[in-house]
Protein backbone atom coordinates (compact mmCIF):
# COMPACT_ATOMS: atom_id res chain seq x y z
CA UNK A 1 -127.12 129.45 2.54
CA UNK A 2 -127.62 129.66 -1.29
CA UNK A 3 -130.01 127.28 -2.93
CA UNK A 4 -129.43 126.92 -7.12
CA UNK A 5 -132.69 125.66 -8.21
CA UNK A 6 -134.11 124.36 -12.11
CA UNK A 7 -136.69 123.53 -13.87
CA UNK A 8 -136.81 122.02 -16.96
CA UNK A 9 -140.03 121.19 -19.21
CA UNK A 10 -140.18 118.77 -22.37
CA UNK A 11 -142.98 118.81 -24.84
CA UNK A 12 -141.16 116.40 -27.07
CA UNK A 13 -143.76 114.99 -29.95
CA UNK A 14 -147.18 116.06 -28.10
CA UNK A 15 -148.66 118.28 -30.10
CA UNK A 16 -150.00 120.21 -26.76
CA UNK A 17 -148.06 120.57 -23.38
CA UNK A 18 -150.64 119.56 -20.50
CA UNK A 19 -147.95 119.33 -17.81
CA UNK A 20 -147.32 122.51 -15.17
CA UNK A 21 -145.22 122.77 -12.55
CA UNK A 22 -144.99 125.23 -9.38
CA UNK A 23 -142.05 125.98 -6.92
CA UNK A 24 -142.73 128.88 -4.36
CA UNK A 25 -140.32 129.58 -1.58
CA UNK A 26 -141.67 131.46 1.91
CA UNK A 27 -142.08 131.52 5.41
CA UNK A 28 -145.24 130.89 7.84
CA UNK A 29 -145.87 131.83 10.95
CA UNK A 30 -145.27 127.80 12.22
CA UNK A 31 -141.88 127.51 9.93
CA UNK A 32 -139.54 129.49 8.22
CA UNK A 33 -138.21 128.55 4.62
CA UNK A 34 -140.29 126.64 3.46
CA UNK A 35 -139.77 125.55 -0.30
CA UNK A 36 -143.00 124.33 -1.87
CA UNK A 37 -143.59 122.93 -5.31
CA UNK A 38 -144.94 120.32 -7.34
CA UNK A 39 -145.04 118.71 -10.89
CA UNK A 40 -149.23 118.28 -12.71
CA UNK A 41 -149.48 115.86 -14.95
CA UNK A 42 -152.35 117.14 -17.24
CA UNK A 43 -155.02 114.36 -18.52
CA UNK A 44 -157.09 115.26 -21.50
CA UNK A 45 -155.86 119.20 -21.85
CA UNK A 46 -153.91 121.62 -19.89
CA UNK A 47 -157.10 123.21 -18.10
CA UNK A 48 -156.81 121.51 -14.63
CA UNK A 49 -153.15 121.01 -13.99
CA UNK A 50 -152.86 124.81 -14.80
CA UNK A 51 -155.80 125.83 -12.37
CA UNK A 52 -153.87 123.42 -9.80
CA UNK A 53 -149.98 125.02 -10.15
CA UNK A 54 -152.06 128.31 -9.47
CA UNK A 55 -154.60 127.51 -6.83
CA UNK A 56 -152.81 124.61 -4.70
CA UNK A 57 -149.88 126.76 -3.27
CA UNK A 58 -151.94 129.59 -2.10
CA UNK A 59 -154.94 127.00 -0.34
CA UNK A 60 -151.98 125.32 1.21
CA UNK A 61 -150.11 128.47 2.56
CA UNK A 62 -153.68 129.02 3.69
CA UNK A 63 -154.14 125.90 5.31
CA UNK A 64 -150.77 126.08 7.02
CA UNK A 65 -151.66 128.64 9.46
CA UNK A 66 -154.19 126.51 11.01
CA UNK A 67 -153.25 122.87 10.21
CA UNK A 68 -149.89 120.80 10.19
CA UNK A 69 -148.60 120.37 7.00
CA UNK A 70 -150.47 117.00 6.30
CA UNK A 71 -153.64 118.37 6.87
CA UNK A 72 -152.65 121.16 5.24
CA UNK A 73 -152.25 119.11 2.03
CA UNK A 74 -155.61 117.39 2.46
CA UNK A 75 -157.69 120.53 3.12
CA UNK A 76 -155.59 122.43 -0.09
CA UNK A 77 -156.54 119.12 -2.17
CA UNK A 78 -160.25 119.32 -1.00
CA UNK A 79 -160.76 123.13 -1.64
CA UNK A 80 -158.95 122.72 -4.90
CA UNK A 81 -161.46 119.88 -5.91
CA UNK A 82 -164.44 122.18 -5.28
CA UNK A 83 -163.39 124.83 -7.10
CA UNK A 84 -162.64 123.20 -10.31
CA UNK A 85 -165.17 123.49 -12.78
CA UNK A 86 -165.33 119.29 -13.94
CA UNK A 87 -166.20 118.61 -17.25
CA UNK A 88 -167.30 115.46 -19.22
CA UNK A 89 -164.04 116.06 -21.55
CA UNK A 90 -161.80 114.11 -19.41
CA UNK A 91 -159.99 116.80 -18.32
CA UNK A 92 -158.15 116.08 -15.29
CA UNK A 93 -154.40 116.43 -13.45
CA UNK A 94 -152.37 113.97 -11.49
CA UNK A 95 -150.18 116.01 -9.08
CA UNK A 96 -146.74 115.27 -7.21
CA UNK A 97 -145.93 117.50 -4.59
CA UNK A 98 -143.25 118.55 -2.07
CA UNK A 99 -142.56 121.10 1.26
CA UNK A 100 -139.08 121.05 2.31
CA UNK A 101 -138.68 122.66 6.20
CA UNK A 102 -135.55 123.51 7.74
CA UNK A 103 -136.42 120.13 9.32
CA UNK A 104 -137.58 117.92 6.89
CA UNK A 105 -139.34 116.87 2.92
């Protein structure tokens, strides 16, 4: 099977881009192909949604080998949220993310 896959970024009139984005493809010892990614919305700076595309794919791969892949989110999202360093700035991320399976989104 061959997957064609794009990403595409706009900064238009913002004088900063604060959005990231991650897409990761790989297998785990539950499932095999597994395409990961999401988009993070950054709030007040760039600072968190960059420290999230990093840090959430590899505390979810993590979290995988132990948990299904709801928990997996949760625990990825609750490791992620105690190791960001929160500021009174503002500074934040909205995130929107997505695991395709051989089986299912």
């Amino acid at each position: 099977m061959i997957l064609t896959v794009a990403t595409l970024a706009e900064q238009r009139r913002r004088s900063d881009m604060e959005d990231r984005h991650s897409l990761e493809f790989w297998g785990s010892n539950k499932i095999d192909g597994l395409m990961f990614g999401g988009v993070y919305d950054g709030h007040g700076g760039s600072r968190v949604a960059t420290v999230a595309a990093e840090r959430l794919p590899i505390l979810f791969r993590s979290a995988l080998e132990k948990l299904d892949p709801k928990g997996a989110f949760r625990s990825a999202y609750r490791k992620l949220s105690k190791e960001i360093e929160w500021d009174d700035n503002g500074s934040g991320s909205c995130a929107a993310k997505f695991l395709v399976t051989n089986e299912s989104i």
